[in-house]
N, C-alpha and C. Protein backbone atom coordinates (compact mmCIF):
# COMPACT_ATOMS: atom_id res chain seq x y z
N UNK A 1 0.85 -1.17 0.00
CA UNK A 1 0.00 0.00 0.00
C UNK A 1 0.89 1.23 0.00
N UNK A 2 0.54 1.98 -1.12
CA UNK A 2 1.17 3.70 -0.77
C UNK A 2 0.79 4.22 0.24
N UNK A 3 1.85 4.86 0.71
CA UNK A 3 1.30 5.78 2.25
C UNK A 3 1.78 6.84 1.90
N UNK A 4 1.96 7.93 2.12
CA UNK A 4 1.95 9.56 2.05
C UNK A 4 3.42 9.29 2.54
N UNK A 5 4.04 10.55 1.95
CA UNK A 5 5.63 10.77 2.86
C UNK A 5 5.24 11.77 3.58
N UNK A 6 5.79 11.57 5.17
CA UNK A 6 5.38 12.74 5.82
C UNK A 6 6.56 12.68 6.85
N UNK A 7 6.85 13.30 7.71
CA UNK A 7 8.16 13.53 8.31
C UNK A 7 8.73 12.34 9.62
N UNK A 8 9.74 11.77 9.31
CA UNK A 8 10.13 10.78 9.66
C UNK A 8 10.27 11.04 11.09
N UNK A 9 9.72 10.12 12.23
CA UNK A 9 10.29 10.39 13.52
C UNK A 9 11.14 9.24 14.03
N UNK A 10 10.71 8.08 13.72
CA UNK A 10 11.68 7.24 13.99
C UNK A 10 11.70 5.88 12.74
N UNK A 11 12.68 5.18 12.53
CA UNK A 11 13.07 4.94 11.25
C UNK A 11 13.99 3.62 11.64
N UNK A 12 13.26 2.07 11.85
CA UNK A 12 14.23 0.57 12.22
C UNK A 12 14.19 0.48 13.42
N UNK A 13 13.71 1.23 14.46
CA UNK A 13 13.49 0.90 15.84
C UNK A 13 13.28 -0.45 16.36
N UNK A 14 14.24 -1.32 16.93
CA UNK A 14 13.70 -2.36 17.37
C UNK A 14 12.65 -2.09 18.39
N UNK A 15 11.21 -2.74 17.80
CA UNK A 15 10.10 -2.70 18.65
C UNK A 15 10.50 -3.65 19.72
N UNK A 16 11.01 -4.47 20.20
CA UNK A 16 11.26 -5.58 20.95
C UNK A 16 11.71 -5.15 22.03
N UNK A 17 12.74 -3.75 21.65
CA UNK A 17 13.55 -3.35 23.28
C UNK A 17 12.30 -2.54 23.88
N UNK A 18 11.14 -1.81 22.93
CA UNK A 18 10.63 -0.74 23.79
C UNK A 18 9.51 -1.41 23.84
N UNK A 19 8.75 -0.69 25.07
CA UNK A 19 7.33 -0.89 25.68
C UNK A 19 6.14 -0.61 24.44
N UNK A 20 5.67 -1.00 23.21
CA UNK A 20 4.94 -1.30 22.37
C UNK A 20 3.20 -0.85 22.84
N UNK A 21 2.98 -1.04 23.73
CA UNK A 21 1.91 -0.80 24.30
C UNK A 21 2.01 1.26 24.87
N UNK A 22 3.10 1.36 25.50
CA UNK A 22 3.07 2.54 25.70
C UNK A 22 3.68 3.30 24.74
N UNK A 23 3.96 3.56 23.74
CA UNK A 23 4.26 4.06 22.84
C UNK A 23 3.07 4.09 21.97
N UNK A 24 2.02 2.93 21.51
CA UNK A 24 0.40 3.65 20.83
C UNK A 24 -0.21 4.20 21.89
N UNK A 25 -0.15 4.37 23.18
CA UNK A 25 -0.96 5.01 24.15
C UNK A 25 -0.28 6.32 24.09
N UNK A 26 0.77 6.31 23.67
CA UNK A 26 0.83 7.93 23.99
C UNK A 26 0.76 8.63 22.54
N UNK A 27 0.84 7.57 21.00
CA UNK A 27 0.10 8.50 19.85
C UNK A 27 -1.13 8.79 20.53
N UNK A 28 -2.01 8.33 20.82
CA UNK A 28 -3.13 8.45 21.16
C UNK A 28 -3.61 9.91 22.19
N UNK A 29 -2.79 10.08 23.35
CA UNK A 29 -2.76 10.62 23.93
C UNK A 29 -1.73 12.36 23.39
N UNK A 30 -1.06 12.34 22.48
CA UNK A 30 -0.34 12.79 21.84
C UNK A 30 -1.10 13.78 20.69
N UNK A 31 -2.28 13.25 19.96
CA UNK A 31 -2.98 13.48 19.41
C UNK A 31 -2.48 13.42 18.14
N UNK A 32 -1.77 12.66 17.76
CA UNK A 32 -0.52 11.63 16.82
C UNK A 32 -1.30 11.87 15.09
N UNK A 33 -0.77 12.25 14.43
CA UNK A 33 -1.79 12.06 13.33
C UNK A 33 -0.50 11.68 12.23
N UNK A 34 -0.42 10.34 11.84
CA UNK A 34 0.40 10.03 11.20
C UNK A 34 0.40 7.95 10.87
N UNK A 35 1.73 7.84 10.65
CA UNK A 35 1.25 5.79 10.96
C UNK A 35 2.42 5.66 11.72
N UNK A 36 2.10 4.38 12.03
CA UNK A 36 3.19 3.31 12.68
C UNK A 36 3.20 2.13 11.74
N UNK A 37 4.61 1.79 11.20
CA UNK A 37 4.97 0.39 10.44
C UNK A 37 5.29 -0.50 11.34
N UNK A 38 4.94 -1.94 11.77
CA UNK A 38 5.88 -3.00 12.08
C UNK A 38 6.25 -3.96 10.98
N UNK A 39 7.11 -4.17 11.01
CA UNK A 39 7.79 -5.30 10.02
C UNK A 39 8.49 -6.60 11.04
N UNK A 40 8.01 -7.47 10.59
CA UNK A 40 8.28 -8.74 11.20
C UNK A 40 8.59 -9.82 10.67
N UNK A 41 9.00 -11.04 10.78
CA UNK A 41 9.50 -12.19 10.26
C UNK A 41 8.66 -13.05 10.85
N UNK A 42 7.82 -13.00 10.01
CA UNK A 42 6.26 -13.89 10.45
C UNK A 42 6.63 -15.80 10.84
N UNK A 43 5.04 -16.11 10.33
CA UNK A 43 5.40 -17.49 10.63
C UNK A 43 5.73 -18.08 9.15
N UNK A 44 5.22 -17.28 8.02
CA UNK A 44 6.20 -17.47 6.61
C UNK A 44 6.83 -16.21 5.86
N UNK A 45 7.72 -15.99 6.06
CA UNK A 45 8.08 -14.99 5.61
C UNK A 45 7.83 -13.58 6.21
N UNK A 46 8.15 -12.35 5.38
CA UNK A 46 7.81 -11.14 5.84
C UNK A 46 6.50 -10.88 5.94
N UNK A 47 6.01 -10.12 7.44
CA UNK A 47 4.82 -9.53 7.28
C UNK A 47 4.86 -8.18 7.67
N UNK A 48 3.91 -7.24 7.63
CA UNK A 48 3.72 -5.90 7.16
C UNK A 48 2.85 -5.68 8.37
N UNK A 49 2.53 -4.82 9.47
CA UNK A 49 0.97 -3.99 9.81
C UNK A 49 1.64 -2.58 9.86
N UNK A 50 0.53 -1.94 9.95
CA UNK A 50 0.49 -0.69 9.65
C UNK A 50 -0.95 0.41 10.49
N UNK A 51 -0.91 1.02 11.45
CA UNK A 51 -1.61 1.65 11.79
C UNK A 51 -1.69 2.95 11.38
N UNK A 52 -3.07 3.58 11.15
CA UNK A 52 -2.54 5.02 10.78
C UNK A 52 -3.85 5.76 11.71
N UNK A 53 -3.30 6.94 12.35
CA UNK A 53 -3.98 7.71 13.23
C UNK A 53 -4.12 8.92 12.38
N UNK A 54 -5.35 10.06 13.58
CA UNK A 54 -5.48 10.90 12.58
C UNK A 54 -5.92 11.79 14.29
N UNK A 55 -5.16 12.87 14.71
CA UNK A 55 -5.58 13.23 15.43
C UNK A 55 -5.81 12.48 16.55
N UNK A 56 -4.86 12.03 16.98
CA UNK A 56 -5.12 10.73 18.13
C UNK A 56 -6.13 9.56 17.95
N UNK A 57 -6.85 9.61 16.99
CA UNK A 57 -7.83 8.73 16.58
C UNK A 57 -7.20 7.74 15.85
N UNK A 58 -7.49 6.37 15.85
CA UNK A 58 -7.25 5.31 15.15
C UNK A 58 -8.33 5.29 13.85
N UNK A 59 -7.66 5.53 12.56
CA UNK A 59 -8.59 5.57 11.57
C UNK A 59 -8.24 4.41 10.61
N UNK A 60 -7.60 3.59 10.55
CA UNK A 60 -7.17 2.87 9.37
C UNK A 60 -6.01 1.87 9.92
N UNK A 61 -6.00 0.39 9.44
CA UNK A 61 -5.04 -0.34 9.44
C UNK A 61 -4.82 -1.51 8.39
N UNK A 62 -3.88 -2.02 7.90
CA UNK A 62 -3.86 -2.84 7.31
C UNK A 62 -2.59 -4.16 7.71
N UNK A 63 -2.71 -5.29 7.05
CA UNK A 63 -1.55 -6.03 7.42
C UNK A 63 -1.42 -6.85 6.32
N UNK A 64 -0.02 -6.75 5.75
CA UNK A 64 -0.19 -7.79 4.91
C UNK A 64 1.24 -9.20 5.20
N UNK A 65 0.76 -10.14 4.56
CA UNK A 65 1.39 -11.10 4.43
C UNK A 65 2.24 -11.48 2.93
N UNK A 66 3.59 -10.69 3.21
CA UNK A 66 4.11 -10.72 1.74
C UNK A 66 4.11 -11.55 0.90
N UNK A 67 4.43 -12.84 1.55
CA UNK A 67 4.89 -14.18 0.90
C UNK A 67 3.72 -14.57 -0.19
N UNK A 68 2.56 -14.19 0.30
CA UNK A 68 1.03 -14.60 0.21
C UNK A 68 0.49 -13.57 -1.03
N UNK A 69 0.96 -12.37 -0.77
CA UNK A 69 0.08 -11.13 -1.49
C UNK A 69 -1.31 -11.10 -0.72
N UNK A 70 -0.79 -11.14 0.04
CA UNK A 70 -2.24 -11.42 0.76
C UNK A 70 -2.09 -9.83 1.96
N UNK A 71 -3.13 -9.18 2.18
CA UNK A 71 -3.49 -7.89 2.49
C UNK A 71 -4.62 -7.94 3.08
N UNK A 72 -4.81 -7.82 4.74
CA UNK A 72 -5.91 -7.69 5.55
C UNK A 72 -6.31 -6.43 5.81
N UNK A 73 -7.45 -5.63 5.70
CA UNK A 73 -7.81 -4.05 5.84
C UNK A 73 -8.61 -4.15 7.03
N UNK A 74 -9.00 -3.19 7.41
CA UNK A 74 -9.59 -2.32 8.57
C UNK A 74 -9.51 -2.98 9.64
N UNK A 75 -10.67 -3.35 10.06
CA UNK A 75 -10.90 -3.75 11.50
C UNK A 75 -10.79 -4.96 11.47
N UNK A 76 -10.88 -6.04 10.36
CA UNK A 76 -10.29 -7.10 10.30
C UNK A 76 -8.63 -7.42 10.49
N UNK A 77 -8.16 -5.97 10.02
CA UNK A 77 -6.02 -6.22 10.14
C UNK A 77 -5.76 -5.79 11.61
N UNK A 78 -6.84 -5.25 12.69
CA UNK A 78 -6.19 -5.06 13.88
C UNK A 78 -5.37 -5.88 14.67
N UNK A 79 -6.73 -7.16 14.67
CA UNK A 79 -6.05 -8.19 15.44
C UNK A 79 -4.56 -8.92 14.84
N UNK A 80 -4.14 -8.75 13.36
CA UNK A 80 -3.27 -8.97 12.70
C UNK A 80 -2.04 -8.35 13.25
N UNK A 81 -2.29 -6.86 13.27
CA UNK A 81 -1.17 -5.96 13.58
C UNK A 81 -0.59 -6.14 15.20
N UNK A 82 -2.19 -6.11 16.00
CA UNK A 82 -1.50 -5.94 17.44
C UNK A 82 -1.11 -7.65 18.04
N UNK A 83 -1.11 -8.36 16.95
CA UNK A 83 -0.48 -10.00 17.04
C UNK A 83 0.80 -9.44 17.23
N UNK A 84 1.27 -8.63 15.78
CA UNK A 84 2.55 -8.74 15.26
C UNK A 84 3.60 -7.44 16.71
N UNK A 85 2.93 -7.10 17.26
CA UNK A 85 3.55 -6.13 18.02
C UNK A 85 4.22 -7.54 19.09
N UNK A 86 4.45 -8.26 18.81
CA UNK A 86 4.46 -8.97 20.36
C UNK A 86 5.64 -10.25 19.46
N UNK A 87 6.27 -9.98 18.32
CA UNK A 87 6.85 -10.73 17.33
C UNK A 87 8.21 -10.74 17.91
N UNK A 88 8.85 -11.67 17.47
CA UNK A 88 10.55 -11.92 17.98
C UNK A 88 11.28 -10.86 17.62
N UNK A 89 11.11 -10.62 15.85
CA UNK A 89 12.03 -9.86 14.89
C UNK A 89 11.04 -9.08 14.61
N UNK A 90 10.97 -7.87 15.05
CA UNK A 90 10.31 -7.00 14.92
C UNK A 90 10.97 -5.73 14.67
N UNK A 91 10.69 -4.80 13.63
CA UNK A 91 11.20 -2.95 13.70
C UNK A 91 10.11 -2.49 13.15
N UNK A 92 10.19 -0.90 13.35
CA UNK A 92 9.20 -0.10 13.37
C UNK A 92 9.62 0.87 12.69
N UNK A 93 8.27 2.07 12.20
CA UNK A 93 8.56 3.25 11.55
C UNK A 93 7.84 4.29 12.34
N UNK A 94 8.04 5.08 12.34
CA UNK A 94 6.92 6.13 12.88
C UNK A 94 6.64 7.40 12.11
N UNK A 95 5.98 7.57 11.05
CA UNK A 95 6.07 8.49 10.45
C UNK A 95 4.73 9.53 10.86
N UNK A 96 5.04 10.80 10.89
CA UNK A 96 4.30 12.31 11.02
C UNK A 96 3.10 12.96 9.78
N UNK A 97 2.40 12.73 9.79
CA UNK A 97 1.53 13.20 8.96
C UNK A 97 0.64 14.39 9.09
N UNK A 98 0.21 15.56 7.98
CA UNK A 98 -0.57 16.21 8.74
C UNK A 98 -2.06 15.54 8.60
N UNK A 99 -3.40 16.13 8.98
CA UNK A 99 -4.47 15.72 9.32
C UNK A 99 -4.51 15.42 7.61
N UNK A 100 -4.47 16.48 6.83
CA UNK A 100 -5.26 16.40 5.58
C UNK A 100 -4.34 15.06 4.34
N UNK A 101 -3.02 14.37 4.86
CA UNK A 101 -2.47 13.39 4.52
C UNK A 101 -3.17 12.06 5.22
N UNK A 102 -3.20 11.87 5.99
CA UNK A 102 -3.99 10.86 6.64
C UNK A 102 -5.68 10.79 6.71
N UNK A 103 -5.92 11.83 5.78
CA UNK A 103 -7.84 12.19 5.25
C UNK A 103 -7.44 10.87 4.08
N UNK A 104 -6.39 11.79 3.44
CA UNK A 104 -5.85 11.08 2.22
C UNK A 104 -5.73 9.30 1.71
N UNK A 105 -5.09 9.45 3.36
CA UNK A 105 -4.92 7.42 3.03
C UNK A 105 -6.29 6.39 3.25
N UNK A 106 -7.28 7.23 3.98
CA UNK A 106 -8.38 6.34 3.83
C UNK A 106 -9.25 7.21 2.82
N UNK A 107 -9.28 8.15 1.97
CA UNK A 107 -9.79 8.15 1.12
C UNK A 107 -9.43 7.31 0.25
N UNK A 108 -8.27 7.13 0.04
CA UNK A 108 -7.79 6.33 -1.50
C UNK A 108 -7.66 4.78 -1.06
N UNK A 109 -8.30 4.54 0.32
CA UNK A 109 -7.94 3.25 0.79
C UNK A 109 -9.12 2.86 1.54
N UNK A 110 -10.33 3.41 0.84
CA UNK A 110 -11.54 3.23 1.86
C UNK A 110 -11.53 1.89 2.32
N UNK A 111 -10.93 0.57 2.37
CA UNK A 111 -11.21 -0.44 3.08
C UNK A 111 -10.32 -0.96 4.04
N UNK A 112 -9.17 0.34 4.02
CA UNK A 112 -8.68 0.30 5.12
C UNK A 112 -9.17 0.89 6.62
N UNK A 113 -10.43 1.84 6.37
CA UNK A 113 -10.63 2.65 7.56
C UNK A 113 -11.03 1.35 8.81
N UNK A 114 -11.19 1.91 10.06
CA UNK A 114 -11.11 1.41 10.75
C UNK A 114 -12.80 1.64 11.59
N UNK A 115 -13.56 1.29 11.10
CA UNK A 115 -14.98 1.30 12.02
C UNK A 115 -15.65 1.74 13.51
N UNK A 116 -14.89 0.41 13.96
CA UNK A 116 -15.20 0.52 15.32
C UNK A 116 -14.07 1.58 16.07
N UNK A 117 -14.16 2.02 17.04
CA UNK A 117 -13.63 2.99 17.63
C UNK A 117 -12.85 2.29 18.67
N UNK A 118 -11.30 2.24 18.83
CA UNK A 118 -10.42 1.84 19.50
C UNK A 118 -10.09 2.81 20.22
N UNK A 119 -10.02 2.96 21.52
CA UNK A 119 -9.46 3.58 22.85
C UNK A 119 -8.22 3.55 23.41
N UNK A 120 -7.61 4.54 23.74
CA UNK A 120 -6.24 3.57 24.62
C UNK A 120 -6.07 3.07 25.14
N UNK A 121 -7.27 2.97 26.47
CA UNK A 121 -7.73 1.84 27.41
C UNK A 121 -7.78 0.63 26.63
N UNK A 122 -7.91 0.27 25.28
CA UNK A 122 -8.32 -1.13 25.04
C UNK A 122 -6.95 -1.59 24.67
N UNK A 123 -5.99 -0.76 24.30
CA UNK A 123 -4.61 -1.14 23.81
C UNK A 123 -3.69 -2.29 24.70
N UNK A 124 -4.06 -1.97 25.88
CA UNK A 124 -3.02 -3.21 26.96
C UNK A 124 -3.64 -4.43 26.63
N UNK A 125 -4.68 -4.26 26.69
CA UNK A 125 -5.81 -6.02 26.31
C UNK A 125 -5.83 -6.33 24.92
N UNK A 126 -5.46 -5.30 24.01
CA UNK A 126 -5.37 -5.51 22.57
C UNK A 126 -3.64 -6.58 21.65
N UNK A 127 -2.83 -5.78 22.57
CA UNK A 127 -1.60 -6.81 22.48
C UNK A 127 -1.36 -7.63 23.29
N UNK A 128 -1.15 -8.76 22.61
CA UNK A 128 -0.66 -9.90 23.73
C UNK A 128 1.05 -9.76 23.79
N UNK A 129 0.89 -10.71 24.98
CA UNK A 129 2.13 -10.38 25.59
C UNK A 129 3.31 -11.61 24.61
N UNK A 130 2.74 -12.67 23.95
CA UNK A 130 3.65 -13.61 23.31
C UNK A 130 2.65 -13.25 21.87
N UNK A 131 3.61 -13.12 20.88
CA UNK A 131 3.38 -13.40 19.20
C UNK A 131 2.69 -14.77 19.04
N UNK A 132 1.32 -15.15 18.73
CA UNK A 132 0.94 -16.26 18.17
C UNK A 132 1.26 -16.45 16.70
N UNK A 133 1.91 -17.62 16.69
CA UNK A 133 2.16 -18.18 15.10
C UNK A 133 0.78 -18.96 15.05
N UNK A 134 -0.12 -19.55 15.76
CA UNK A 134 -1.56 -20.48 15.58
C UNK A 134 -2.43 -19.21 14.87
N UNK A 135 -2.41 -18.09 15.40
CA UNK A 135 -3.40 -16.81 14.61
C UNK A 135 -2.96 -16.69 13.54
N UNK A 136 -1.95 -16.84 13.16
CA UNK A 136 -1.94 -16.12 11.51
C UNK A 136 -1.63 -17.95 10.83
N UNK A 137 -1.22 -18.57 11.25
CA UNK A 137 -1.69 -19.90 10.35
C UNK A 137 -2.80 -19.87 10.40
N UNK A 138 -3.86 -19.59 11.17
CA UNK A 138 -5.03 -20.12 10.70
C UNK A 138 -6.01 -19.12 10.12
N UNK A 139 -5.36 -17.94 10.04
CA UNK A 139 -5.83 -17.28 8.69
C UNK A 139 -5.41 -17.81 7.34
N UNK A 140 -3.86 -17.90 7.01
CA UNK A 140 -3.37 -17.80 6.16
C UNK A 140 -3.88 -19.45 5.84
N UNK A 141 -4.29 -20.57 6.61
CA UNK A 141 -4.80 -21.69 5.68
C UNK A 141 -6.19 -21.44 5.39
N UNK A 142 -6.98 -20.68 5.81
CA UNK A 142 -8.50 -20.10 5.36
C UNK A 142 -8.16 -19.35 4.28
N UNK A 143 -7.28 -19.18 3.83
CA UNK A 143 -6.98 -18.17 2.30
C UNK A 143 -6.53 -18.67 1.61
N UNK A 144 -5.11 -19.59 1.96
CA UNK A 144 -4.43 -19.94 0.84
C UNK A 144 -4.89 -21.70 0.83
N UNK A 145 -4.86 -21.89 -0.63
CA UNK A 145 -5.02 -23.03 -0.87
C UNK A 145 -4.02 -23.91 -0.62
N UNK A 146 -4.10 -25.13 -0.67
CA UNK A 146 -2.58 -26.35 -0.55
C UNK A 146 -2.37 -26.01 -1.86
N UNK A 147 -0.89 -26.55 -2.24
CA UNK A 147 -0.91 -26.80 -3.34
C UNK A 147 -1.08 -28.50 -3.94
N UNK A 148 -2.24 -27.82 -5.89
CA UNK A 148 -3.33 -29.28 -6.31
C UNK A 148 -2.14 -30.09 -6.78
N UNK A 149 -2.52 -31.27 -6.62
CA UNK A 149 -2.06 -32.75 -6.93
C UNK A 149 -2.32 -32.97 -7.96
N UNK A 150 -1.77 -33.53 -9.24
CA UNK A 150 -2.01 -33.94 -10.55
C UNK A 150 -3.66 -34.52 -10.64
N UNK A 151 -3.37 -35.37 -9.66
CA UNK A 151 -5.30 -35.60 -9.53
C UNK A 151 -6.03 -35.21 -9.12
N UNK A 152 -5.60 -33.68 -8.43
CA UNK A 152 -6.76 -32.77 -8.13
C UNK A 152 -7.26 -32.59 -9.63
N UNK A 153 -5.85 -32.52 -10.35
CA UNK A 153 -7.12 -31.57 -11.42
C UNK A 153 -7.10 -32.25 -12.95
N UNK A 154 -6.84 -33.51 -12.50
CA UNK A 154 -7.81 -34.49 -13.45
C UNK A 154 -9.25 -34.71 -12.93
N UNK A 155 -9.15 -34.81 -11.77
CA UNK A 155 -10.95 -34.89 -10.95
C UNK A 155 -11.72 -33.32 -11.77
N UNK A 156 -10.78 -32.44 -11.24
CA UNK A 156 -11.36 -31.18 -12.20
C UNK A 156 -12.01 -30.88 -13.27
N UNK A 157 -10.99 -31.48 -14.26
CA UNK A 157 -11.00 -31.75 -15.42
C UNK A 157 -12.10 -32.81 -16.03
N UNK A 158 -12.63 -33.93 -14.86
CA UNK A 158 -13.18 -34.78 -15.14
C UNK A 158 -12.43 -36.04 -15.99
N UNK A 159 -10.97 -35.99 -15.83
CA UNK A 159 -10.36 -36.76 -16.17
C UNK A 159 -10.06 -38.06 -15.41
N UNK A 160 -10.47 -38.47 -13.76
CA UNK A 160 -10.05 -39.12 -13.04
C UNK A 160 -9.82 -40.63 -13.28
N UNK A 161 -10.48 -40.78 -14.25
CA UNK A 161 -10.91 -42.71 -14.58
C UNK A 161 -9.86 -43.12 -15.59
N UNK A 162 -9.24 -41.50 -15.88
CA UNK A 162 -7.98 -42.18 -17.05
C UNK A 162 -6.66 -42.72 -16.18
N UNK A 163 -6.29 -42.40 -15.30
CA UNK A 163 -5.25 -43.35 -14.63
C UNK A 163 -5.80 -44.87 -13.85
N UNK A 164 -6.61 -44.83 -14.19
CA UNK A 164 -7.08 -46.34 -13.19
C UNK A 164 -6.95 -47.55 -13.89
């Protein structure tokens, strides 16, 4: 996803050394209008979340799963993102936006906005304290297919009775 360039505040931060939880409590409290990147070394490959605030408000998130092309939006990528806050190999971005840049990213990204209304109070109960690899496998096998067997797709094909 394109995001706006807007003024860099912090840039590879290992999320791992700092308190993750108090750092979105105080965008929040901050009245933060900009995103936060985590980048992580999922349970396959690289994964992506991305929060973006707007005035201390949580307006938009997404997460994707590179390996996959696979891209979770709004209020469905929360639980994605605040998984990934709690990841082994984890760094961060923090970039500065003004209000009318972050209007921007959920205009051009309407299925990233974020619905329900997240609090800072909900943020301590929102990250867990250990990274689940069981949550995002069991997204990522609800999406991605196995890969088909020659006789998947002779059955397909309606070919199945020719090897017998």
């Amino acid at each position: 996803m394109n995001l706006p360039i807007g003024e860099v505040i912090s840039r590879g931060v290992n999320l791992k050394e700092i308190d993750v939880t108090r750092l979105i409590i105080g965008l929040f409290k901050k009245k933060f209008s900009g995103y936060i990147v985590a980048t992580l070394e999922g349970v396959k490959g690289l994964e992506e979340g991305v929060l973006i605030f707007k005035g201390g408000v949580l307006t938009a998130a997404f997460y994707e799963y590179s390996l996959f092309g696979i891209t979770v939006f709004g209020d469905s990528a929360l639980p994605h993102v605040f998984n990934s806050f709690a990841g082994e190999y984890l760094i961060g971005d923090i970039v500065s936006l003004s209000n009318q840049q972050a209007d921007l990213v959920t205009a051009f990204h309407d299925k990233a906005k974020v619905e329900g209304a997240v609090s800072e109070k909900e943020i301590s109960r929102l990250i867990p304290r250990v990274f689940s690899e069981k949550f995002a496998q069991s997204v990522l096998t609800k999406v991605v297919k196995s890969k088909e067997t020659k006789d998947d797709v002779f059955k397909k094909l309606g070919l199945s009775k020719l090897g017998a």
